[in-house]
Protein backbone atom coordinates (compact mmCIF):
# COMPACT_ATOMS: atom_id res chain seq x y z
CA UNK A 1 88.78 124.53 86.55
CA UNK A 2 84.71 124.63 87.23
CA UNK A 3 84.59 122.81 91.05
CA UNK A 4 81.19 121.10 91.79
CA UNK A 5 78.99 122.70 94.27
CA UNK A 6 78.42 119.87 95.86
CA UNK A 7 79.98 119.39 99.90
CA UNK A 8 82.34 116.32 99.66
CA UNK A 9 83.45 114.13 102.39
CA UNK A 10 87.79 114.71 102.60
CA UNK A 11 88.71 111.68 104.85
CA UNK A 12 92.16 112.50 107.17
CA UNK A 13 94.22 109.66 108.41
CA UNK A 14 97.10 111.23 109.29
CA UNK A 15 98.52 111.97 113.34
CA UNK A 16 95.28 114.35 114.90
CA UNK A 17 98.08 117.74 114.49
CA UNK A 18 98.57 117.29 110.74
CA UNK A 19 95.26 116.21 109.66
CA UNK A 20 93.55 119.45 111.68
CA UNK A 21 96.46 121.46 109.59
CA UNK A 22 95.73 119.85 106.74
CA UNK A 23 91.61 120.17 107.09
CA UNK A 24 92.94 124.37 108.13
CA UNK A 25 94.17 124.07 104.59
CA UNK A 26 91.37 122.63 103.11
CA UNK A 27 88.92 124.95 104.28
CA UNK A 28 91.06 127.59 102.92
CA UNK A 29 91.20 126.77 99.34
CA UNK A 30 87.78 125.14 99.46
CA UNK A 31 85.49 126.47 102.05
CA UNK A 32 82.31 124.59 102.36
CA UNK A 33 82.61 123.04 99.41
CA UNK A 34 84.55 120.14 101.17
CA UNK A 35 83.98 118.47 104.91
CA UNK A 36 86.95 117.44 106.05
CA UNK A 37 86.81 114.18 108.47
CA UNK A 38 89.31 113.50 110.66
CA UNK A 39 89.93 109.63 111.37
CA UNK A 40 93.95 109.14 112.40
CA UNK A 41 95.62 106.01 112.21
CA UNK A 42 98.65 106.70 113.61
CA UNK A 43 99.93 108.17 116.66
CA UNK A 44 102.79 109.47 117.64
CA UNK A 45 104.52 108.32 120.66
CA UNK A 46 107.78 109.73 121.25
CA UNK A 47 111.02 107.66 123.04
CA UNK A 48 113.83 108.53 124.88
CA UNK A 49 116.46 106.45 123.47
CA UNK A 50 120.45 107.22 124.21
CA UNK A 51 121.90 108.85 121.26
CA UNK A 52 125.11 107.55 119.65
CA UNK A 53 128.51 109.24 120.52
CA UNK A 54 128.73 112.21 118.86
CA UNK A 55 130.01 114.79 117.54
CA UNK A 56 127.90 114.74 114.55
CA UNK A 57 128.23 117.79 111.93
CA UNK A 58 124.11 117.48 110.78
CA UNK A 59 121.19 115.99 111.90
CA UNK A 60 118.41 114.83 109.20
CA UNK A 61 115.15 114.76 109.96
CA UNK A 62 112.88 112.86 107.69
CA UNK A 63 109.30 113.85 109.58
CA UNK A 64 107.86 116.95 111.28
CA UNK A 65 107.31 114.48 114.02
CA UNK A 66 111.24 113.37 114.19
CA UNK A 67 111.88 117.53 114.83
CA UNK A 68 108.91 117.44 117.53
CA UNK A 69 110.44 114.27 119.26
CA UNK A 70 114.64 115.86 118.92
CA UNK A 71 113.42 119.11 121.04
CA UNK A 72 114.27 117.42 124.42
CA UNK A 73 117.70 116.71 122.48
CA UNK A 74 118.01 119.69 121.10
CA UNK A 75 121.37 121.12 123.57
CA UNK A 76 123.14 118.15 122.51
CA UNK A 77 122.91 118.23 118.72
CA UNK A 78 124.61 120.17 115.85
CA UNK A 79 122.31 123.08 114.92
CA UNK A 80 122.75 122.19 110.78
CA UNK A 81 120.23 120.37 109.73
CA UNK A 82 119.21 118.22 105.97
CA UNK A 83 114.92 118.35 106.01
CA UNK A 84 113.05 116.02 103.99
CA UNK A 85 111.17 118.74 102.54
CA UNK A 86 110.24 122.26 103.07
CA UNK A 87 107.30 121.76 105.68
CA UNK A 88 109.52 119.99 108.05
CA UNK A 89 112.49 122.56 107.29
CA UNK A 90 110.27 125.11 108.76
CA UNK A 91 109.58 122.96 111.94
CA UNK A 92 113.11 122.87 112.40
CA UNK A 93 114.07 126.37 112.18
CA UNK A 94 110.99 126.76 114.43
CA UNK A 95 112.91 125.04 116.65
CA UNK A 96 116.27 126.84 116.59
CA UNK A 97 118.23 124.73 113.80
CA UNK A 98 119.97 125.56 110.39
CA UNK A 99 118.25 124.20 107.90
CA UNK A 100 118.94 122.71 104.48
CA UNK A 101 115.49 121.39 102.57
CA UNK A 102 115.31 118.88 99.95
CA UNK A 103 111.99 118.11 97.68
CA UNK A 104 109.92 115.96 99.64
CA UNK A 105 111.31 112.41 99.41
CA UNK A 106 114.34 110.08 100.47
CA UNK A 107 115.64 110.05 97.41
CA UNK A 108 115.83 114.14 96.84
CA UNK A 109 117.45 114.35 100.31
CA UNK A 110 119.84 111.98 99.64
CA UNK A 111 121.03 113.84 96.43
CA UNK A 112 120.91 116.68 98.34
CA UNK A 113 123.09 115.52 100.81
CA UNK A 114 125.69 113.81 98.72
CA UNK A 115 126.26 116.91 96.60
CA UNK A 116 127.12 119.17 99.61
CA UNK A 117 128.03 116.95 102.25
CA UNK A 118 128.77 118.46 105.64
CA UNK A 119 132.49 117.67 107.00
CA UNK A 120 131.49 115.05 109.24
CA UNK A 121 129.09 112.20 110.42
CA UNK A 122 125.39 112.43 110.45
CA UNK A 123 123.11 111.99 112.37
CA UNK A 124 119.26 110.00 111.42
CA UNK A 125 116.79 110.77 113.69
CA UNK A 126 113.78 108.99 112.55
CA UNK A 127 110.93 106.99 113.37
CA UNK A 128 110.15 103.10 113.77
CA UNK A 129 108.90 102.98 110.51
CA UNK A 130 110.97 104.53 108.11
CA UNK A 131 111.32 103.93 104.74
CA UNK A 132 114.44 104.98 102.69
CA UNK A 133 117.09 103.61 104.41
CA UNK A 134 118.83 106.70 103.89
CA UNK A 135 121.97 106.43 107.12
CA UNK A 136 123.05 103.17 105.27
CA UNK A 137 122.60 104.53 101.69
CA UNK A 138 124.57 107.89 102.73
CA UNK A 139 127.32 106.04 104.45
CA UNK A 140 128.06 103.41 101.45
CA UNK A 141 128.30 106.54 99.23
CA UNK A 142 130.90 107.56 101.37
CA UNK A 143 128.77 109.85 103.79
CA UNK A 144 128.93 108.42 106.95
CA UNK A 145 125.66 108.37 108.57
CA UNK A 146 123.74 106.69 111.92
CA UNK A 147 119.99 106.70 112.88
CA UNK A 148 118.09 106.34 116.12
CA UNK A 149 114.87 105.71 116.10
CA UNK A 150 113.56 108.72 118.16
CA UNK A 151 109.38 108.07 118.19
CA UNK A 152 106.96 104.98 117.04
CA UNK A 153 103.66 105.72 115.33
CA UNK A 154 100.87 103.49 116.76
CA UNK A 155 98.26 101.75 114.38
CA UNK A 156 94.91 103.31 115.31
CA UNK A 157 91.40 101.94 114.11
CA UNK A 158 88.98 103.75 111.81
CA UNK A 159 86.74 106.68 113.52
CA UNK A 160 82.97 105.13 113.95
CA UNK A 161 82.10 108.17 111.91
CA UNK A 162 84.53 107.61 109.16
CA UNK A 163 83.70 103.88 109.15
CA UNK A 164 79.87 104.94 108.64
CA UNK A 165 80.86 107.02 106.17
CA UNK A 166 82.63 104.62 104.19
CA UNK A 167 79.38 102.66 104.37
CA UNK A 168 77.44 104.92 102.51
CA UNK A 169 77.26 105.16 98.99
CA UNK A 170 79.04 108.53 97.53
CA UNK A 171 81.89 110.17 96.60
CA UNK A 172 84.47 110.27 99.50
CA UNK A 173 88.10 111.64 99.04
CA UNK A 174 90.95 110.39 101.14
CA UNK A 175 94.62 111.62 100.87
CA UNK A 176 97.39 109.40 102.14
CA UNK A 177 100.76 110.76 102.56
CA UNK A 178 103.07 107.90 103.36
CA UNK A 179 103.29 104.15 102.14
CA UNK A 180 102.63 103.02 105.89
CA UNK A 181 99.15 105.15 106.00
CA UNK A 182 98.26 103.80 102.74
CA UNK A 183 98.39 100.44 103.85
CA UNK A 184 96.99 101.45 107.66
CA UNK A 185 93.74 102.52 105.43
CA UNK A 186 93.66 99.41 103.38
CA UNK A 187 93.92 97.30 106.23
CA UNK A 188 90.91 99.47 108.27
CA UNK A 189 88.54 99.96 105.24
CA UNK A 190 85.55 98.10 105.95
CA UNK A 191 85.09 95.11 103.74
CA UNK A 192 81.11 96.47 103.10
CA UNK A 193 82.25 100.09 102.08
CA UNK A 194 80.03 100.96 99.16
CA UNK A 195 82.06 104.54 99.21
CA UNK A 196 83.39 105.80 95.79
CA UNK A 197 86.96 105.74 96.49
CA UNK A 198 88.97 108.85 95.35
CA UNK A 199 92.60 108.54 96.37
CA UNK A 200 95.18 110.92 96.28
CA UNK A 201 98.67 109.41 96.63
CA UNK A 202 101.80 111.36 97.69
CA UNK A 203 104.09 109.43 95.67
CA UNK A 204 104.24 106.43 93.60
CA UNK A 205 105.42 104.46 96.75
CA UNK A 206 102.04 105.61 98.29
CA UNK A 207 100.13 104.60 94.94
CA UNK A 208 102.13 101.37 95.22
CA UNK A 209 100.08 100.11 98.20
CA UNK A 210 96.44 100.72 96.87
CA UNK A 211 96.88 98.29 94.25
CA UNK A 212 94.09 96.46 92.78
CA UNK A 213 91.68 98.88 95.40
CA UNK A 214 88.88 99.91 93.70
CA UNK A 215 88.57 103.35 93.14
CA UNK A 216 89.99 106.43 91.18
CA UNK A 217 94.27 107.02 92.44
CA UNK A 218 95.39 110.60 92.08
CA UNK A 219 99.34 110.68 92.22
CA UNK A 220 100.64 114.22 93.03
CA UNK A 221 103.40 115.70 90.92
CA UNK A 222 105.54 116.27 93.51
CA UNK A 223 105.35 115.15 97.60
CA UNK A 224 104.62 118.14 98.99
CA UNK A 225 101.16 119.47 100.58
CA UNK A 226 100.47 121.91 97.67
CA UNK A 227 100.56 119.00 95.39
CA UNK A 228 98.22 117.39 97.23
CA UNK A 229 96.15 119.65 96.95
CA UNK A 230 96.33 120.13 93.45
CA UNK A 231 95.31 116.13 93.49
CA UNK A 232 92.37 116.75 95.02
CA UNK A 233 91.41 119.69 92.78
CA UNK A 234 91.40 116.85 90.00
CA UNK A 235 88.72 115.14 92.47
CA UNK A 236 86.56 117.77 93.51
CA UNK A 237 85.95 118.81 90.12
CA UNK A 238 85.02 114.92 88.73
CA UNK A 239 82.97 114.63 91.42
CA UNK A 240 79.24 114.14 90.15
CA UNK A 241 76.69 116.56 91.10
CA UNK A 242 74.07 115.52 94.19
């Protein structure tokens, strides 16, 4: 695939650690031909909350960010663990645990799960805002499951340099990785923008939440980073030349 020479504005909203990975990333496969431009609007804040009674025989961990908030926790829980997806699997064997890794989404972990359930409860620890529901949906399949809510992502506004950016006519890429940042950028985009919108989604959840926002939506073919980038090859290469 031919990739316009042209430098194109990659707009991160995700917590400031994963959108400097993710811009690491970019740079690698792109080089100059992108400039990433890191705006988050989220951070993480992470609680201290008492955990259920145990034992448990797994924890999940739906987040990279539910792994960084458990390591304070980390004497007191099982060392198996079910991962939403490979990225945070790594976090958590990082981190001393046993993982298992499903392919990027709720509903992938869940199967996962369900087909090789561990002999005994589980254990949820996610954030505020999860999506999924997947204690509930493990324990009525006759998995028994809990969840603590273990860290909170605040809203953040837009960077003044992203907002200026979006201001400006041109192509300018954003990828959004979860149905919450989706609608975190909706809500922030400035109702002037004269930007070109090129949106990669993660999912079709993700997709789900830019409805009827103008501009081109990218869904990846699977959630998972590499995907994403794969979206934004699709991008790079429609975008028109200076």
């Amino acid at each position: 695939m031919a990739i316009q020479s042209r430098v194109v504005p990659v707009l991160l909203t995700r917590p400031e650690e994963q959108s400097r990975s993710f811009a690491a990333a970019l740079r690698g496969r792109y080089g100059d031909r992108v400039r990433p431009v890191l705006s988050p609007l989220m951070r993480p804040v992470n609680l201290s909350p008492d955990l259920p009674p145990g034992p448990f025989a797994a924890v999940i961990f739906t987040s990279l960010q539910g792994v960084t908030a458990a390591l304070p926790y980390r004497a007191a829980l099982p060392r198996l663990t079910w991962c939403v997806g490979g990225r945070t699997a790594q976090e958590a064997r990082s981190a001393g645990f046993q993982t298992r890794a499903a392919e990027g989404d709720a509903e992938s972990l869940i199967a996962a799960i369900l087909a090789n359930p561990p002999p005994g409860r589980l254990l949820h620890l996610r954030g505020a805002e999860s999506r999924g529901n997947v204690a509930p949906r493990l324990t009525v399949a006759g998995v028994p499951a809990e969840a603590t809510v273990i860290y909170r992502q605040e809203a953040q506004p837009l960077a003044p340099a992203a907002a200026e950016l979006l201001r400006k006519p041109g192509v300018v890429i954003v990828p959004l990785f979860s149905p919450r940042s989706a609608a975190l950028f909706r809500a922030a985009l400035p109702p002037d923008h004269a930007a070109s919108l090129g949106l990669v989604a993660m999912s079709r959840n993700v997709a789900d939440e830019l409805l009827g926002l103008r501009g081109r939506v990218v869904v990846a073919r699977r959630p998972d980073a590499e995907a994403m980038l794969q979206g934004l090859d699709e991008l790079i290469a429609a975008a028109p030349p200076p």
